[in-house]
PDB file of N, CA and C in Angstrom:
ATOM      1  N   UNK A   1     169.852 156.224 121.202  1.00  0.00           N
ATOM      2  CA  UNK A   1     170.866 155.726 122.097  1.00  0.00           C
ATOM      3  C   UNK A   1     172.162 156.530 121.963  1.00  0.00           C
ATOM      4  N   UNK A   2     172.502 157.357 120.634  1.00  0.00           N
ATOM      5  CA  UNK A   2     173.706 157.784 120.611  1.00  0.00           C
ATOM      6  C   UNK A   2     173.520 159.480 121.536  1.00  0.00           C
ATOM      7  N   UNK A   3     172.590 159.592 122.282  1.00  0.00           N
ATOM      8  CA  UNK A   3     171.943 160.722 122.344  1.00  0.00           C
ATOM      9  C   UNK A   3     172.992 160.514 123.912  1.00  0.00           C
ATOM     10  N   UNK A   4     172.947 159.457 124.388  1.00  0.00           N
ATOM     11  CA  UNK A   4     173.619 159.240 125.168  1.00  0.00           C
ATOM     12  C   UNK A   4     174.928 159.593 125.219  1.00  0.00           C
ATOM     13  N   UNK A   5     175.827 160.906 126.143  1.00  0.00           N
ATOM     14  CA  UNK A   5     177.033 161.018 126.318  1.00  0.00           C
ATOM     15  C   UNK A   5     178.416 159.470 126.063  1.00  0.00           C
ATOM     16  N   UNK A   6     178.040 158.605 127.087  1.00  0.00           N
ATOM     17  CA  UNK A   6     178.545 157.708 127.481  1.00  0.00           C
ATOM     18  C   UNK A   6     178.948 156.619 126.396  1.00  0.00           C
ATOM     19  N   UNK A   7     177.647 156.338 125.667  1.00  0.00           N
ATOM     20  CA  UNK A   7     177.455 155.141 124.164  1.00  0.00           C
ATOM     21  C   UNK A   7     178.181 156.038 123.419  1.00  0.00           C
ATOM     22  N   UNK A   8     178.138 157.217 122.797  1.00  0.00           N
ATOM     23  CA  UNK A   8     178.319 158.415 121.579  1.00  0.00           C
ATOM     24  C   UNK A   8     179.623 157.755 121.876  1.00  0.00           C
ATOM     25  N   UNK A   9     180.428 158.529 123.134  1.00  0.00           N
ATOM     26  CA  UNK A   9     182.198 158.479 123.351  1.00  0.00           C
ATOM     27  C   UNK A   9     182.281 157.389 122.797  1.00  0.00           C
ATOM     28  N   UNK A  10     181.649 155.948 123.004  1.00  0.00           N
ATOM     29  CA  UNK A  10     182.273 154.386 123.087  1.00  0.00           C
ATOM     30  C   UNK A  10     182.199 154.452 121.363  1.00  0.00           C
ATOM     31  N   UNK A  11     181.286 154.393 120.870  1.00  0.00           N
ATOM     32  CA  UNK A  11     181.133 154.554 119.210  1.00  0.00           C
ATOM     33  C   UNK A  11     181.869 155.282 118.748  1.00  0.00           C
ATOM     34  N   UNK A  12     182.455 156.570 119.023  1.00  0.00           N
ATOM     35  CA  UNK A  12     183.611 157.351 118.849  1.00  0.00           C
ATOM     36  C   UNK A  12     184.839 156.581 118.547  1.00  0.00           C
ATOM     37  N   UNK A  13     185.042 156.522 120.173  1.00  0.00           N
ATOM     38  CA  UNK A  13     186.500 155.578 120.124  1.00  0.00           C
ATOM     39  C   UNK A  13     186.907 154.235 119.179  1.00  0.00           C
ATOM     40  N   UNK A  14     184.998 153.538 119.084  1.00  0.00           N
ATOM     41  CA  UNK A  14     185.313 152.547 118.414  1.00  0.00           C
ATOM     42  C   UNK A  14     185.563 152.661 117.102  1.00  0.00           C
ATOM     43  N   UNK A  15     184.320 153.968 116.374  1.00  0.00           N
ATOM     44  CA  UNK A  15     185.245 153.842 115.160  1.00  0.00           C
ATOM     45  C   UNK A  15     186.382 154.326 114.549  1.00  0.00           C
ATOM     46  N   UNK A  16     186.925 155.185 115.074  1.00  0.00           N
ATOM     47  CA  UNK A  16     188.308 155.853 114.988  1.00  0.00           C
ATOM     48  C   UNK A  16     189.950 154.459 115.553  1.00  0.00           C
ATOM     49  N   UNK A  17     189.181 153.867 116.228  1.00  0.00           N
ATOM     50  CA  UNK A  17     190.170 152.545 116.251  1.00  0.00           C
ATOM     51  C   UNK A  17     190.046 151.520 114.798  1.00  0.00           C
ATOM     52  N   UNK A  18     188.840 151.466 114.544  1.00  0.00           N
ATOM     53  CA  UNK A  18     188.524 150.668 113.288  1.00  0.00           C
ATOM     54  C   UNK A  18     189.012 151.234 112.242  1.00  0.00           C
ATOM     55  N   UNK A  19     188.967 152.106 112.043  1.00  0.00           N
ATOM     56  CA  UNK A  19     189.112 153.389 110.765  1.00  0.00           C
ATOM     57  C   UNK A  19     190.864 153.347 110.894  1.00  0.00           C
ATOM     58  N   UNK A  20     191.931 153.053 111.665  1.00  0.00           N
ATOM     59  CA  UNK A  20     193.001 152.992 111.763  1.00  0.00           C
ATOM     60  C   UNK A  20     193.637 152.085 111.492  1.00  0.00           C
ATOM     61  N   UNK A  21     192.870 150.579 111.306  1.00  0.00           N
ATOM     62  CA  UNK A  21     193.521 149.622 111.149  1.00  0.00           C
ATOM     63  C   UNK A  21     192.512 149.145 110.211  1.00  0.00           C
ATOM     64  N   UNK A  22     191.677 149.806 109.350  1.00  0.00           N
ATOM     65  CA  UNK A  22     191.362 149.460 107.922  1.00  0.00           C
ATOM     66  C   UNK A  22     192.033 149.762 106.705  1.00  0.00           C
ATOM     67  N   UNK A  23     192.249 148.067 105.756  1.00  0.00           N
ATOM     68  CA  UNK A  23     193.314 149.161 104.792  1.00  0.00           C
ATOM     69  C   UNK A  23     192.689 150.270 103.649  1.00  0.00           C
ATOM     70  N   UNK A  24     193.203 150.963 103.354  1.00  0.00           N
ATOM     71  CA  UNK A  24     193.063 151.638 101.903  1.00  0.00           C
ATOM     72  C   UNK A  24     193.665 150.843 100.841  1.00  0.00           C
ATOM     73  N   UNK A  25     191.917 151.401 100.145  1.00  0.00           N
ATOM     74  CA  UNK A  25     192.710 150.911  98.823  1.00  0.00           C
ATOM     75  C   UNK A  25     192.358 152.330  97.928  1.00  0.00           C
ATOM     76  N   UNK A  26     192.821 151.766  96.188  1.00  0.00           N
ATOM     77  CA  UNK A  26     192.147 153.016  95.228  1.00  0.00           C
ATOM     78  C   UNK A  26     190.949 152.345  94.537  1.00  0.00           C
ATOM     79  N   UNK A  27     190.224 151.512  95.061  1.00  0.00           N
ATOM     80  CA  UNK A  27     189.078 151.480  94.813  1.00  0.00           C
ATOM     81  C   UNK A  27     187.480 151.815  95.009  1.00  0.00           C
ATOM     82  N   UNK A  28     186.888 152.906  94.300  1.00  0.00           N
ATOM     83  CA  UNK A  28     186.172 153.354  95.761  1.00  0.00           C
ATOM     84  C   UNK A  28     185.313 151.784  96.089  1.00  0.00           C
ATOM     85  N   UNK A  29     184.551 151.231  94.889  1.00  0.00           N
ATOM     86  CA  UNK A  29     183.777 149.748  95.675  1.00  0.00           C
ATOM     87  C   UNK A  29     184.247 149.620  97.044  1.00  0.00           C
ATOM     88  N   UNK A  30     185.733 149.122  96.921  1.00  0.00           N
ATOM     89  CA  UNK A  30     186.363 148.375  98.161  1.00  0.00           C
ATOM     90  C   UNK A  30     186.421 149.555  99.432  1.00  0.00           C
ATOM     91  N   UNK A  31     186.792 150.497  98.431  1.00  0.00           N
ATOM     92  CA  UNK A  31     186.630 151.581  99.907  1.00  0.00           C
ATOM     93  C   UNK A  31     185.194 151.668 100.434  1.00  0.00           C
ATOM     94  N   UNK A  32     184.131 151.598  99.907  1.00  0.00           N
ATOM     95  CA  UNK A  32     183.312 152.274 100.271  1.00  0.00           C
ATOM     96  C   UNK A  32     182.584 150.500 101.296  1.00  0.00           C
ATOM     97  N   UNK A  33     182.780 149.450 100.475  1.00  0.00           N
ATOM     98  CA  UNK A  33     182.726 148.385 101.595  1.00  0.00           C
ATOM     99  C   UNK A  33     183.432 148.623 102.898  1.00  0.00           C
ATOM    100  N   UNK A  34     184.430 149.004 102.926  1.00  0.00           N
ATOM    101  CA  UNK A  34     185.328 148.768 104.441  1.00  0.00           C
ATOM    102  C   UNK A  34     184.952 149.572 105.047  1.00  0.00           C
ATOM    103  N   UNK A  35     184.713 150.992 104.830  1.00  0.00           N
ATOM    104  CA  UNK A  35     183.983 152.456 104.983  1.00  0.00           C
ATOM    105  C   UNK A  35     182.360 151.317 105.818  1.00  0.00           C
ATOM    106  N   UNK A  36     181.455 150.955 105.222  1.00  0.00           N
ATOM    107  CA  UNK A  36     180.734 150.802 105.852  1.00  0.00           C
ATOM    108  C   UNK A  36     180.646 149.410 106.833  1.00  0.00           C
ATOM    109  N   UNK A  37     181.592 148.256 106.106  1.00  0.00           N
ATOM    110  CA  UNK A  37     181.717 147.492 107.473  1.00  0.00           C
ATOM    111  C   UNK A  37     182.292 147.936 108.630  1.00  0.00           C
ATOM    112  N   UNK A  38     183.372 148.883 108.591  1.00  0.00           N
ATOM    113  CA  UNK A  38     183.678 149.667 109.921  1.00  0.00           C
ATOM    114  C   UNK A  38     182.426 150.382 110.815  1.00  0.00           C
ATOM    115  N   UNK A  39     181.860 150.919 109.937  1.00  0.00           N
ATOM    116  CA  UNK A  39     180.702 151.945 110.207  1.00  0.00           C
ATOM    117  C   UNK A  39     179.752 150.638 111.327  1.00  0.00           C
ATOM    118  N   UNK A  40     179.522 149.775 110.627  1.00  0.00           N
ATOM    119  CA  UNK A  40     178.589 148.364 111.241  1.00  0.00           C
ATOM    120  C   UNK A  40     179.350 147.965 112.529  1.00  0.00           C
ATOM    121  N   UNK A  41     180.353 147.354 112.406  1.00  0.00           N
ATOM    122  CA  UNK A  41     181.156 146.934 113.438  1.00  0.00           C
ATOM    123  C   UNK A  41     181.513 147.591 114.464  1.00  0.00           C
ATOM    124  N   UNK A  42     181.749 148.992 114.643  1.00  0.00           N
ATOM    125  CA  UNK A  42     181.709 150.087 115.663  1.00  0.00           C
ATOM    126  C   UNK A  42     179.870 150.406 116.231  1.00  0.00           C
ATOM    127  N   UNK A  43     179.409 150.351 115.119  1.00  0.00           N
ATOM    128  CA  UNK A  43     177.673 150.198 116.050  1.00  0.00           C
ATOM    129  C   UNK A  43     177.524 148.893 116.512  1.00  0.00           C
ATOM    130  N   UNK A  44     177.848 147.821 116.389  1.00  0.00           N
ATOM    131  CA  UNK A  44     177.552 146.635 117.221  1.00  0.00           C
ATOM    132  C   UNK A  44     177.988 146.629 118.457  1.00  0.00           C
ATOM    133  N   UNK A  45     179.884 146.929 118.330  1.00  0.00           N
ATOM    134  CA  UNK A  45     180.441 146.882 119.262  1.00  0.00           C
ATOM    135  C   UNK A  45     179.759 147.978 120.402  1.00  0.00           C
ATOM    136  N   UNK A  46     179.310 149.741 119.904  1.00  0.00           N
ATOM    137  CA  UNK A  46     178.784 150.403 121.656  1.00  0.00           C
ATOM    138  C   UNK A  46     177.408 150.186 121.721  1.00  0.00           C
ATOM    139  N   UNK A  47     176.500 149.852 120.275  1.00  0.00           N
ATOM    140  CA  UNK A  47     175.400 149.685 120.720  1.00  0.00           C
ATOM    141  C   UNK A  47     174.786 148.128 121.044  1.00  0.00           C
ATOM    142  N   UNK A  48     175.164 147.471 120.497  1.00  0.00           N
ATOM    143  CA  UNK A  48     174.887 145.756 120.837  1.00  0.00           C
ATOM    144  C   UNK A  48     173.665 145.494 119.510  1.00  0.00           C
ATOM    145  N   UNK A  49     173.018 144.421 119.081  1.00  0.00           N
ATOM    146  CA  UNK A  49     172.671 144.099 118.108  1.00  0.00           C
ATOM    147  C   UNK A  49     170.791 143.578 118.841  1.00  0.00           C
ATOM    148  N   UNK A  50     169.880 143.859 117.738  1.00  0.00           N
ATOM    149  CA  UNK A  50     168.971 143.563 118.816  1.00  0.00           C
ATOM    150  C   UNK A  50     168.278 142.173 118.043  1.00  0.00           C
ATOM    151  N   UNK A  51     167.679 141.612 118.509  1.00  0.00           N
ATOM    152  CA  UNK A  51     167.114 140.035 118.773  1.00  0.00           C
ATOM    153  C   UNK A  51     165.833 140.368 117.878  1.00  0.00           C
ATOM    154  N   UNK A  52     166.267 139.387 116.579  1.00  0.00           N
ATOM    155  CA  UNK A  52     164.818 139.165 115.263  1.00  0.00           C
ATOM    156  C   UNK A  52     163.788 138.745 116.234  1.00  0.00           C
ATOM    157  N   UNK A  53     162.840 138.773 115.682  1.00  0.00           N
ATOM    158  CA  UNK A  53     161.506 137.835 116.210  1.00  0.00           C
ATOM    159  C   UNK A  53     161.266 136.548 114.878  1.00  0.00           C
ATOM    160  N   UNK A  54     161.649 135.255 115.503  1.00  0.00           N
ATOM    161  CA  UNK A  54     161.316 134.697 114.774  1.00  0.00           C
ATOM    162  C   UNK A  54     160.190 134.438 114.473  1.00  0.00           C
ATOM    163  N   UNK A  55     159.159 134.734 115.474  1.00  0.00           N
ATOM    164  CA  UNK A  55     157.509 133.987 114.998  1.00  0.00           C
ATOM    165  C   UNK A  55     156.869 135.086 114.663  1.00  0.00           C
ATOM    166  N   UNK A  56     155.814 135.240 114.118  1.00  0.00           N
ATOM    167  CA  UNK A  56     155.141 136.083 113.643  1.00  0.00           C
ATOM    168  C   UNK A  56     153.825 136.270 114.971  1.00  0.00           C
ATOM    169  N   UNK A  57     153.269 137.162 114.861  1.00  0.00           N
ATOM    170  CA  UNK A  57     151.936 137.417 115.543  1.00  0.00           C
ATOM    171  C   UNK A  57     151.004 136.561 114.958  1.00  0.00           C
ATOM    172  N   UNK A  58     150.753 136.185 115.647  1.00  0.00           N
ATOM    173  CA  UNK A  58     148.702 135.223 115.370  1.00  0.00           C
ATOM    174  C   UNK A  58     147.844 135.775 115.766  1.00  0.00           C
ATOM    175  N   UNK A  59     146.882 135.996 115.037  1.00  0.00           N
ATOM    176  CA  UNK A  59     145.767 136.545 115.028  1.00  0.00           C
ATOM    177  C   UNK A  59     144.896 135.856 116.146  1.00  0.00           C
ATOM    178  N   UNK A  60     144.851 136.675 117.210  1.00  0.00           N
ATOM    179  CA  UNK A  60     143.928 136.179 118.449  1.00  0.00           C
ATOM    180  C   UNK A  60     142.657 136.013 117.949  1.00  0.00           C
ATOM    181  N   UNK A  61     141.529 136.581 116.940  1.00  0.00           N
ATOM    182  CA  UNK A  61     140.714 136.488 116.538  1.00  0.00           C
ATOM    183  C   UNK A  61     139.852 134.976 115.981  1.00  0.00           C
ATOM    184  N   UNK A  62     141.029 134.418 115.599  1.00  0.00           N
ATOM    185  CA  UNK A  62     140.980 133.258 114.771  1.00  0.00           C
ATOM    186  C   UNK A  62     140.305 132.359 116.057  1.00  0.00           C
ATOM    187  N   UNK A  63     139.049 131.582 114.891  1.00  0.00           N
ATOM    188  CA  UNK A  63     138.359 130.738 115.950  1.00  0.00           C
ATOM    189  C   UNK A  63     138.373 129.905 114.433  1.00  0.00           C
ATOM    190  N   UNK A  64     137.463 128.460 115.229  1.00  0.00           N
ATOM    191  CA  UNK A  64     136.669 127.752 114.069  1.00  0.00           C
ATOM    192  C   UNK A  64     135.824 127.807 112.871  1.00  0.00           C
ATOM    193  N   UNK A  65     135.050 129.397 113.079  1.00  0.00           N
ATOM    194  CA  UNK A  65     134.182 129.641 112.407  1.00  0.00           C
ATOM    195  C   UNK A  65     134.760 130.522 111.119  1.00  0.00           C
ATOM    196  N   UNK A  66     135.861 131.636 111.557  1.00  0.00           N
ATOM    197  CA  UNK A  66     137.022 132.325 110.399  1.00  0.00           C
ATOM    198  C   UNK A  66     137.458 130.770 109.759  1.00  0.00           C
ATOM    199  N   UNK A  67     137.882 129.919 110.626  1.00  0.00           N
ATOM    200  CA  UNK A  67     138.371 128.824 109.505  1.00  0.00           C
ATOM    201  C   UNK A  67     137.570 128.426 108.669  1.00  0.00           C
ATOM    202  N   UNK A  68     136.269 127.743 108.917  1.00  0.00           N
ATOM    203  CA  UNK A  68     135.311 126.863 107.832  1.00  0.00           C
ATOM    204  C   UNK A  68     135.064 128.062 106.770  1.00  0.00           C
ATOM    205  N   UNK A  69     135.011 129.447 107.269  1.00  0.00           N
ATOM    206  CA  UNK A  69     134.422 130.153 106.122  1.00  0.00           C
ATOM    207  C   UNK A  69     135.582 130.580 105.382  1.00  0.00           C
ATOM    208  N   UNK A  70     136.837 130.562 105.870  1.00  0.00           N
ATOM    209  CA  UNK A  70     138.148 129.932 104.807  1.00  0.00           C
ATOM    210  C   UNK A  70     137.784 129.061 103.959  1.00  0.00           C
ATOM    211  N   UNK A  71     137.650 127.762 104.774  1.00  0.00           N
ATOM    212  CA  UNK A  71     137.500 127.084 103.942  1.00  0.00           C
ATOM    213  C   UNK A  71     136.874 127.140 102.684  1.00  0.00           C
ATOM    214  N   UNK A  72     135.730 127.328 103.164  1.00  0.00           N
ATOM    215  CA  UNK A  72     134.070 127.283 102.542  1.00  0.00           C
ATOM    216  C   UNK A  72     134.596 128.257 100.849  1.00  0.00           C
ATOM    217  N   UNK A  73     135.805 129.242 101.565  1.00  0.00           N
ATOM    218  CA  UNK A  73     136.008 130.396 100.627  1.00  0.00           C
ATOM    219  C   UNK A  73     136.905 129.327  99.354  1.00  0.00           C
ATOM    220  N   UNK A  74     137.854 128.884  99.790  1.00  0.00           N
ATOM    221  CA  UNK A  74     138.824 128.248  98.913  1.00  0.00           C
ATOM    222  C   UNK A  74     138.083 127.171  98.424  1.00  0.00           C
ATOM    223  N   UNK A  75     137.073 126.491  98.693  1.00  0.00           N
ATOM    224  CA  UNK A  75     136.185 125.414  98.116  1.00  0.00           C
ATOM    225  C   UNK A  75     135.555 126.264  96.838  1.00  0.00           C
ATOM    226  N   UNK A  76     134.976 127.098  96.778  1.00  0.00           N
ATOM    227  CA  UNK A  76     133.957 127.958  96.264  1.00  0.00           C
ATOM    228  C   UNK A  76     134.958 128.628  94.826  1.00  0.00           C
ATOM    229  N   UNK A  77     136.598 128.601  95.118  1.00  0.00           N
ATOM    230  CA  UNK A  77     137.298 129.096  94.546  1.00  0.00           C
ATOM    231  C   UNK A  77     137.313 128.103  93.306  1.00  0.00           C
ATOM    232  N   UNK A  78     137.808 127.284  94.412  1.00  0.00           N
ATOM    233  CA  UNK A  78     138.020 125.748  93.232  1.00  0.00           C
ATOM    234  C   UNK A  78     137.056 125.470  92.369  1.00  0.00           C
ATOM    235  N   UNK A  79     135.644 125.248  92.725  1.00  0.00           N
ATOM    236  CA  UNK A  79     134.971 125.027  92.244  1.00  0.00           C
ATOM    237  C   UNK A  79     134.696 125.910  91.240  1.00  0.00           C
ATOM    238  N   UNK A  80     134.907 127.295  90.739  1.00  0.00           N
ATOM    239  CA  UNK A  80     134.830 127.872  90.242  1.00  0.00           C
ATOM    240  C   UNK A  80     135.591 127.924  89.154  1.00  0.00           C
ATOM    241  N   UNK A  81     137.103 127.697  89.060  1.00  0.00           N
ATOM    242  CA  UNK A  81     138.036 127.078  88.452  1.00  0.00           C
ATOM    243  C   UNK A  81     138.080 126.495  87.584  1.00  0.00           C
ATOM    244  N   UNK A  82     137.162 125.116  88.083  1.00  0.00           N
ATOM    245  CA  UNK A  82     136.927 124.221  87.058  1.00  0.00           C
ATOM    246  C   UNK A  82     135.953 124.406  86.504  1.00  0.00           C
ATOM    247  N   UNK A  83     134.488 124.737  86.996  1.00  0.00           N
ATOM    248  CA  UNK A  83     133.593 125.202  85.770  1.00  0.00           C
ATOM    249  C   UNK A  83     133.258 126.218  85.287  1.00  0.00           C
ATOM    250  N   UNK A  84     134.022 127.324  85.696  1.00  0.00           N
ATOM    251  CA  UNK A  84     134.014 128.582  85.347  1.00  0.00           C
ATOM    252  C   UNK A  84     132.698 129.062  84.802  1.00  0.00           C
ATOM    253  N   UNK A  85     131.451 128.658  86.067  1.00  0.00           N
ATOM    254  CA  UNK A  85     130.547 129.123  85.288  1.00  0.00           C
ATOM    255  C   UNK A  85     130.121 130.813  86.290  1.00  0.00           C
ATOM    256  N   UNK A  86     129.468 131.397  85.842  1.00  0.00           N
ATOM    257  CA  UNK A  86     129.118 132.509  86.476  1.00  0.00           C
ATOM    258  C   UNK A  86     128.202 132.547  87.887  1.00  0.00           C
ATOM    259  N   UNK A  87     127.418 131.403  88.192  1.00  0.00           N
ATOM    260  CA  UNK A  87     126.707 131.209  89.665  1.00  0.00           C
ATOM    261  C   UNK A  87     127.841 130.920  90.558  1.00  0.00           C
ATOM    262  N   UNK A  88     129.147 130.022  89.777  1.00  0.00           N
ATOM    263  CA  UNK A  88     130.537 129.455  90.624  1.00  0.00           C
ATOM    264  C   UNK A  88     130.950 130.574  91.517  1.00  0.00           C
ATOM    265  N   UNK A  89     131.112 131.549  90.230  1.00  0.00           N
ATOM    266  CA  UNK A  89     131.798 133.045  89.982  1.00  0.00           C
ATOM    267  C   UNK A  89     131.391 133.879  91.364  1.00  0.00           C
ATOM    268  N   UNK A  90     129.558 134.310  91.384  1.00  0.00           N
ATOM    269  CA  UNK A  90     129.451 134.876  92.081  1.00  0.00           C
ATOM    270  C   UNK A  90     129.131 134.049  93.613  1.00  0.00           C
ATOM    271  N   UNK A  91     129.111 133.027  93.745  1.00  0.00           N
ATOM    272  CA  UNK A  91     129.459 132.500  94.731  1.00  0.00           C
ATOM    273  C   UNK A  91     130.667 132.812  96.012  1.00  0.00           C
ATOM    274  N   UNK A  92     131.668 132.259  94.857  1.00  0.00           N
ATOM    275  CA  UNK A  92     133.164 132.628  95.180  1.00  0.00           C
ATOM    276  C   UNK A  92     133.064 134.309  95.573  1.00  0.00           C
ATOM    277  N   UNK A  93     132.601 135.205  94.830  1.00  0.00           N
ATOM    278  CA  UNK A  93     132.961 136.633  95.205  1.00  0.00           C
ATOM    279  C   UNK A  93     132.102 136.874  96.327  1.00  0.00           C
ATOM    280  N   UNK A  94     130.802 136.228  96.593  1.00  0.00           N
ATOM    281  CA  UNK A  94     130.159 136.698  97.855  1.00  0.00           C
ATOM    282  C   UNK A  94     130.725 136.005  99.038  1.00  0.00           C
TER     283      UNK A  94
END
C-alpha cells in the first residue's frame, strides 16, 4: 500500500507531524517507545487498521462419523489410562 504515491505522501506528512510534537527524552527505553508509537499511529492514521477474524475456520469435513471415531479415540485413551494394560495400549494407538 505504501507503494502507492498518494498513501506514502499521507504517512509522510503524518509522521513528520507526530515526530514534532513527540517529547524527547534522555532515555533511550522512553525514546525508543515514542519512536515506535509514533511509527504505529502514523500507519493507522494513512493506512487504516484491518479487522481480526474472530472465528476460526471449521473444518467442512467434519461429519458424524470423524466424531464417534473421536470419540471411540478418547474412550480407548481413557481406558487405557486406567489399566494401562498393553491390548488398552495398542488399541488406543490403532
Amino acid at each position: 500500500m505504501l507503494e502507492d504515491p498518494s498513501i506514502k505522501l499521507l504517512y509522510q506528512r503524518r509522521l513528520e507531524k507526530n515526530l514534532m510534537h513527540s517529547p524527547c527524552s534522555l532515555h533511550i527505553d522512553v525514546e525508543w517507545q515514542t519512536l515506535k508509537n509514533t511509527l504505529q499511529q502514523a500507519a493507522n492514521e494513512a493506512l487504516g487498521k484491518r479487522k481480526k477474524r474472530k472465528h476460526k475456520r471449521r473444518l467442512n469435513l467434519w461429519n458424524g462419523d470423524i466424531k464417534n471415531l473421536i470419540e471411540n479415540k478418547k474412550k480407548a485413551y481413557l481406558r487405557y489410562l486406567t489399566t494401562r494394560s498393553e491390548t488398552d495400549k495398542l488399541e488406543y494407538k490403532v
